[in-house]
Protein backbone atom coordinates (compact mmCIF):
# COMPACT_ATOMS: atom_id res chain seq x y z
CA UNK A 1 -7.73 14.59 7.73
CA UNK A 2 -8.46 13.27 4.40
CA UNK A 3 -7.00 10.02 2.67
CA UNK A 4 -5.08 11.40 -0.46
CA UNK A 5 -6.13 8.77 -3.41
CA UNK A 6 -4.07 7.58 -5.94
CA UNK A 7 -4.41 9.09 -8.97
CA UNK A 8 -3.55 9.13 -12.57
CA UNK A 9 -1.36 12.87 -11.52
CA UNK A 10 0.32 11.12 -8.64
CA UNK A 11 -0.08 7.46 -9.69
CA UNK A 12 3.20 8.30 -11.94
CA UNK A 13 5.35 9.11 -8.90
CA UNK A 14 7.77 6.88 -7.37
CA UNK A 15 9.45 6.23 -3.95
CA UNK A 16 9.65 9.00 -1.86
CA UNK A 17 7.52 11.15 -4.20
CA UNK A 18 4.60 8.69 -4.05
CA UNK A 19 4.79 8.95 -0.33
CA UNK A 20 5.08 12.62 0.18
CA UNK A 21 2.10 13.82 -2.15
CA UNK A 22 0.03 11.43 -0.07
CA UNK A 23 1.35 12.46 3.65
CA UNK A 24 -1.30 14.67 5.39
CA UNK A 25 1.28 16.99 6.93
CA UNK A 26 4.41 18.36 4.00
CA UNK A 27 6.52 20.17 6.12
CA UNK A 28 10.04 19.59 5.93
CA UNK A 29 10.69 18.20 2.68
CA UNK A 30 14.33 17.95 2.69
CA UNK A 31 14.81 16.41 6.20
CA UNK A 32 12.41 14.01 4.93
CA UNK A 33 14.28 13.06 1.80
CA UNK A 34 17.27 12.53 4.28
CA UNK A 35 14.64 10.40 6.29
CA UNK A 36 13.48 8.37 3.28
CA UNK A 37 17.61 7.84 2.47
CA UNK A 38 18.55 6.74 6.15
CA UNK A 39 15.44 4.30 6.75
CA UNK A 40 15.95 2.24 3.29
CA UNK A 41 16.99 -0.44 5.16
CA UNK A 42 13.98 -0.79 7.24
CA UNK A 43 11.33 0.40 5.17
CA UNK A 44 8.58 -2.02 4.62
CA UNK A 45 7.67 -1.98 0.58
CA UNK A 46 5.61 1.14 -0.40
CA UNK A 47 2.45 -0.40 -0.72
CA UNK A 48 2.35 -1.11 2.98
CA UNK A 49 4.22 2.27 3.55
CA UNK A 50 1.61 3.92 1.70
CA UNK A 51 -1.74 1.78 3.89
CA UNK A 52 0.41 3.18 7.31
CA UNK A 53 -0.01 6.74 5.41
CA UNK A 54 -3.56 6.32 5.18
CA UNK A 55 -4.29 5.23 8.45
CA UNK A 56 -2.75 7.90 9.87
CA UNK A 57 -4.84 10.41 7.86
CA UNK A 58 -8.19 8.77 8.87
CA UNK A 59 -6.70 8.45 12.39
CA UNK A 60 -5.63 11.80 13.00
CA UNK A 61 -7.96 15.13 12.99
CA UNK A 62 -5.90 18.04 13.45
CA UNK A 63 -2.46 18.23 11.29
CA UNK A 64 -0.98 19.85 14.16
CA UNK A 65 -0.77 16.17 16.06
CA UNK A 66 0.57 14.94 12.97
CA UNK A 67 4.13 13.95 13.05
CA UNK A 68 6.33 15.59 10.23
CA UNK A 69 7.11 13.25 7.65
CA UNK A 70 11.10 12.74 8.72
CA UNK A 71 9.83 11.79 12.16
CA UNK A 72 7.46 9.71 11.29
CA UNK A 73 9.77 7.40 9.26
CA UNK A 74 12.62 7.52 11.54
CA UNK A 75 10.60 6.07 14.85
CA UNK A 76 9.40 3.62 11.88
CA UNK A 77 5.80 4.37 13.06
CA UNK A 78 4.04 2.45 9.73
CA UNK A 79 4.38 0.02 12.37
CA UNK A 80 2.32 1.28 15.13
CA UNK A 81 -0.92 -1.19 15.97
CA UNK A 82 -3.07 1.89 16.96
């Protein structure tokens, strides 16, 4: 998969935008607003959120093995070592 960039189009989004126009896999959207809601708490600041992001999208090949975007936040997996 490829790293989405930020860009002057996306650059203006914020939050939960930000994240989702540069997640590899947008399925889901509004369990993953409810996601972005319930982990606020334990989110790490979206600069880090967004490096986790792009690791995943260099680390994964096939969006199929991709978790959704809900899941992903909910097992907090922007802190997974591998």
């Amino acid at each position: 998969m490829k790293v989405v960039p930020i860009t002057e189009a996306n650059g203006r989004l914020e939050g939960f935008d930000l994240a989702w126009s540069c997640y590899p896999r947008k399925v889901a959207r509004l369990e993953a607003q409810r996601a972005w809601e319930q982990t606020k708490r334990i989110r790490p600041p979206i600069e880090a959120l967004l490096a986790a992001v792009n690791k995943l999208a260099l680390s994964t090949t096939d969006k199929q093995f991709c978790p959704h975007f809900a899941t992903w936040l909910r097992r907090g997996q922007w802190a997974d070592e591998d």
